[in-house]
Every structure is written in C-alpha cells, then in structure tokens.
Protein backbone atom coordinates (compact mmCIF):
# COMPACT_ATOMS: atom_id res chain seq x y z
CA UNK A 1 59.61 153.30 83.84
CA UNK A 2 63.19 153.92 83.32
CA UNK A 3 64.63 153.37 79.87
CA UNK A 4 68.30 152.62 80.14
CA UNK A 5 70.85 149.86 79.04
CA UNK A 6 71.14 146.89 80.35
CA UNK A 7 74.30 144.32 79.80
CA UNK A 8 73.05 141.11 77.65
CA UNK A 9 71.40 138.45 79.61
CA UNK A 10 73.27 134.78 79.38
CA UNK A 11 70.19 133.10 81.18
CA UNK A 12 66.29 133.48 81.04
CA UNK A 13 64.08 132.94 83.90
CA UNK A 14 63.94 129.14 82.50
CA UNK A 15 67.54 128.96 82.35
CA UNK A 16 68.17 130.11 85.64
CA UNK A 17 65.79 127.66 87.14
CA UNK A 18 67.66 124.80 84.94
CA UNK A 19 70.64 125.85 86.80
CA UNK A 20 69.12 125.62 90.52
CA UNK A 21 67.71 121.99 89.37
CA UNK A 22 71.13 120.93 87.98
CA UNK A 23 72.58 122.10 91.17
CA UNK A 24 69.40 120.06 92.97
CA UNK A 25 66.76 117.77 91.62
CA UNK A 26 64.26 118.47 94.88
CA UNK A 27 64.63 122.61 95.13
CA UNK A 28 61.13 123.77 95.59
CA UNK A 29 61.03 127.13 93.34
CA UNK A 30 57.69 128.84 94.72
CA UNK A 31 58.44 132.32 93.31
CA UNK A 32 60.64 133.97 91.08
CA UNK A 33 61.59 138.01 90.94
CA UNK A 34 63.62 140.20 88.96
CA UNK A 35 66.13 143.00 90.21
CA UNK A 36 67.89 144.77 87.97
CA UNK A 37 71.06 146.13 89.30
CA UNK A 38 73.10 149.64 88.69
CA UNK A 39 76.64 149.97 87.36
CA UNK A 40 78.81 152.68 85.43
CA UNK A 41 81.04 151.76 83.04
CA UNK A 42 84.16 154.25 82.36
CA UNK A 43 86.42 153.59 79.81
CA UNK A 44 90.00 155.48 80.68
CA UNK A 45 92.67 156.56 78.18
CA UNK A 46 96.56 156.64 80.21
CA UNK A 47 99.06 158.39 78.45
CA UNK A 48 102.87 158.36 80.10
CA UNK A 49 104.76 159.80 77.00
CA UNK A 50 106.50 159.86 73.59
CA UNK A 51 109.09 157.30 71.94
CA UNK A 52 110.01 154.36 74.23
CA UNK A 53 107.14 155.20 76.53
CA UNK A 54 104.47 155.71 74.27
CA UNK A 55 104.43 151.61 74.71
CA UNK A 56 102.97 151.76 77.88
CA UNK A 57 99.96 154.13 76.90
CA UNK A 58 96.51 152.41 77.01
CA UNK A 59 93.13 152.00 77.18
CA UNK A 60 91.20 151.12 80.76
CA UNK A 61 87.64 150.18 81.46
CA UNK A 62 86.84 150.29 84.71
CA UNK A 63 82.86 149.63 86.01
CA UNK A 64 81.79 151.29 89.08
CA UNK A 65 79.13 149.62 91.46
CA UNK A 66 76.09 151.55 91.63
CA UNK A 67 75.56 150.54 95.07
CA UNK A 68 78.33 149.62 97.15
CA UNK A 69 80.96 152.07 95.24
CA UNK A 70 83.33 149.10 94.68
CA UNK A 71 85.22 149.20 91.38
CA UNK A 72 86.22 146.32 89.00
CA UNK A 73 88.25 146.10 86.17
CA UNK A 74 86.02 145.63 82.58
CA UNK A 75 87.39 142.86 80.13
CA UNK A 76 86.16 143.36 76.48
CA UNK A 77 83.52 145.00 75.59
CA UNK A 78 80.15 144.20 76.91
CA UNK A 79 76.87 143.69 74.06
CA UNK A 80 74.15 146.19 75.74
CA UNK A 81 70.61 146.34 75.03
CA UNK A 82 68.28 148.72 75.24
CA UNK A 83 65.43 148.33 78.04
CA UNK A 84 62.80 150.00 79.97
CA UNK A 85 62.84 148.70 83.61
CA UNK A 86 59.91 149.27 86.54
CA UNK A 87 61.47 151.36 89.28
CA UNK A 88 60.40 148.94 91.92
CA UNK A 89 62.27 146.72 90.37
CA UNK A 90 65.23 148.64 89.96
CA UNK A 91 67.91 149.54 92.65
CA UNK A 92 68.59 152.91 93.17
CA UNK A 93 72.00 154.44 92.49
CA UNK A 94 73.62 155.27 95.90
CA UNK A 95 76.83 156.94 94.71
CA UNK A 96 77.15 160.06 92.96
CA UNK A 97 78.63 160.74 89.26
CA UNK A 98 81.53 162.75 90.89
CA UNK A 99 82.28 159.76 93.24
CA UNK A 100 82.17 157.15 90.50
CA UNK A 101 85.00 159.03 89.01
CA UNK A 102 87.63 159.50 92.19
CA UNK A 103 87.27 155.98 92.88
CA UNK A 104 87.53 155.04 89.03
CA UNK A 105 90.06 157.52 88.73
CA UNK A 106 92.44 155.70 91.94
CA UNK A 107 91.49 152.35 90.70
CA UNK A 108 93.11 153.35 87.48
CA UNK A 109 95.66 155.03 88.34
CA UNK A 110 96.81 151.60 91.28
CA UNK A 111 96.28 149.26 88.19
CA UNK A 112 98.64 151.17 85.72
CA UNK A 113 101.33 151.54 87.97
CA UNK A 114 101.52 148.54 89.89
CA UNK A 115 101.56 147.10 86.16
CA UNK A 116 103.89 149.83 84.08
CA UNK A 117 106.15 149.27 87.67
CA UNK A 118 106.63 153.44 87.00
CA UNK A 119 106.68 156.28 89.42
CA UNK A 120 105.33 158.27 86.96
CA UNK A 121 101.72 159.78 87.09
CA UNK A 122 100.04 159.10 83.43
CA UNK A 123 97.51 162.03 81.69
CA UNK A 124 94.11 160.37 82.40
CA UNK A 125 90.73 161.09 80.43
CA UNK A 126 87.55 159.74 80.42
CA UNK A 127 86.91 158.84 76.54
CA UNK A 128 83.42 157.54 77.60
CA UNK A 129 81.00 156.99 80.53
CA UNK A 130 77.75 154.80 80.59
CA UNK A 131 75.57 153.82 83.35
CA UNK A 132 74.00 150.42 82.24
CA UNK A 133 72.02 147.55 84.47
CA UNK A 134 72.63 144.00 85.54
CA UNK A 135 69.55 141.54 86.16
CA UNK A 136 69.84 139.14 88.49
CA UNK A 137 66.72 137.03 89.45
CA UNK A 138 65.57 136.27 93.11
CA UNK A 139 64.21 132.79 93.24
CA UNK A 140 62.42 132.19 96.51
CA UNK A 141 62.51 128.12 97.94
CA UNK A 142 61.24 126.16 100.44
CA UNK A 143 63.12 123.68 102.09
CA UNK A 144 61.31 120.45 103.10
CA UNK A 145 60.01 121.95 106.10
CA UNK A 146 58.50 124.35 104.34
CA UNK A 147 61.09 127.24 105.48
CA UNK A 148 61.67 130.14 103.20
CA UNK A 149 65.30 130.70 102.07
CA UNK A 150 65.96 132.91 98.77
CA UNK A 151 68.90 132.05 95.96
CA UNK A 152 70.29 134.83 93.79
CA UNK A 153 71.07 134.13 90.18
CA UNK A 154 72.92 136.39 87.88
CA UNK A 155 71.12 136.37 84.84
CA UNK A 156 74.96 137.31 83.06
CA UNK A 157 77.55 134.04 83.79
CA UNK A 158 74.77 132.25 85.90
CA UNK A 159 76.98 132.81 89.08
CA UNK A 160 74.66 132.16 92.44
CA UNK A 161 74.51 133.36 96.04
CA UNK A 162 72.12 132.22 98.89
CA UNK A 163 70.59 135.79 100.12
CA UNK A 164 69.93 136.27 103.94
CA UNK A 165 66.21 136.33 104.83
C-alpha cells in the first residue's frame, strides 16, 4: 500500500459510467478498473526586483507528469485528500525528483518571460513541492460484435479517451 495524496475526485465509478451512457445509450460496460496516476506539483516564487519591478514578481505552480515528464501550468489550488493506493494499481514514477525540477524550472522560467516580455532572468525558489495522484478509471466495452475496446475516464473533469488495445 502506498499512502499518498490524491487530487479530489469530480466523478465516482457510477458517475463515470453515467457519463459513457450519456455519451451512448447501448455501451456495453463489462468491467471497470482503477489507475491512479503520478504527478508533482511545484509551486515557484519569481522575483525580478525592487520599486517598479517588484510588479512583476509572482507566484507559479507548475505540475510535473510523473510519467511522461511533460509539464503544465497549475490554476488555483487543488483540494487533496489523503489515500492509501494498491501498488498494482498505481503507476510508477518514471522521472526523477532532480528532473522534475529542470523541466519545472525551464517551464517557469519560458512562461515568465514570454509574459513579463523581459530579458531579465528572475531569482527562482521552490516555496513547496508535493507529489500527489490522479485516478482515472479504465472501463472495458464490447462493441456489438462482442470486440473488446477500453475508454479512459478521468475521475477529475470527466474528460475521456479511447485507449489502444
């Protein structure tokens, strides 16, 4: 078991199978699994100066794909909870604490000057890191020939994506 955080569920198991019927009357749900999903949130303080430029300082939160590596930008603050997860249900963390922060560091850095429009560097510092999970539920279908296909539902904003089998 691994206790962690997770971000706070929008959608049950029943409420993600409401959404596949909304989407289709006729889907044939024969199975349902849970993966839960690895992320890192960093939240970034960028400092450029004093007096007129003290305007631009800020605060950045940047999540960091357990997986894949790929960075996003965070908007608000997310409501965690506290959960213990099976490891076979779990995905494993492919990238390394030291690589979550070069790419979080060069995401930051692109988004505040592309933004501030500066060609100054800004003092960066992590005020906070947290690695948290993301369920997403695998609902395996059958078509009406009885062919397996899987749909992915994020248990967050209810967002789906038809998996390769």
């Amino acid at each position: 078991m691994i206790k962690t955080k997770m971000i706070f569920n929008g959608y049950d198991v029943e409420g993600a199978k409401n959404l596949l019927f909304n989407t289709d009357r006729k889907i044939n749900i024969v199975g349902v699994d849970e993966v839960f999903y690895p992320y890192v949130l960093l939240c970034y303080s960028l400092l450029v100066g004093k007096g007129r430029l003290s305007k631009l300082n800020r605060l950045c939160n940047c999540i960091v794909d357990g997986v894949s590596g790929s960075v996003y930008e965070g908007k608000g603050t997310p409501t965690m909870v506290d959960i213990e997860i099976e490891e076979k249900n779990s995905l494993e963390f492919q990238v390394t604490m030291d690589e979550c922060h070069r790419v979080g560091h060069d995401f930051v850095i692109k988004q505040f000057i592309g933004r501030a429009k500066l060609l100054m560097t800004p003092v960066i510092q992590i005020l906070r890191e947290e690695t948290f999970y993301k369920r997403f539920y695998i609902m395996h279908c059958l078509d009406d020939e009885e062919r397996d296909y899987y749909i992915m539902v994020d248990a967050v904003d209810g967002g789906l994506s038809i998996l390769d089998h």
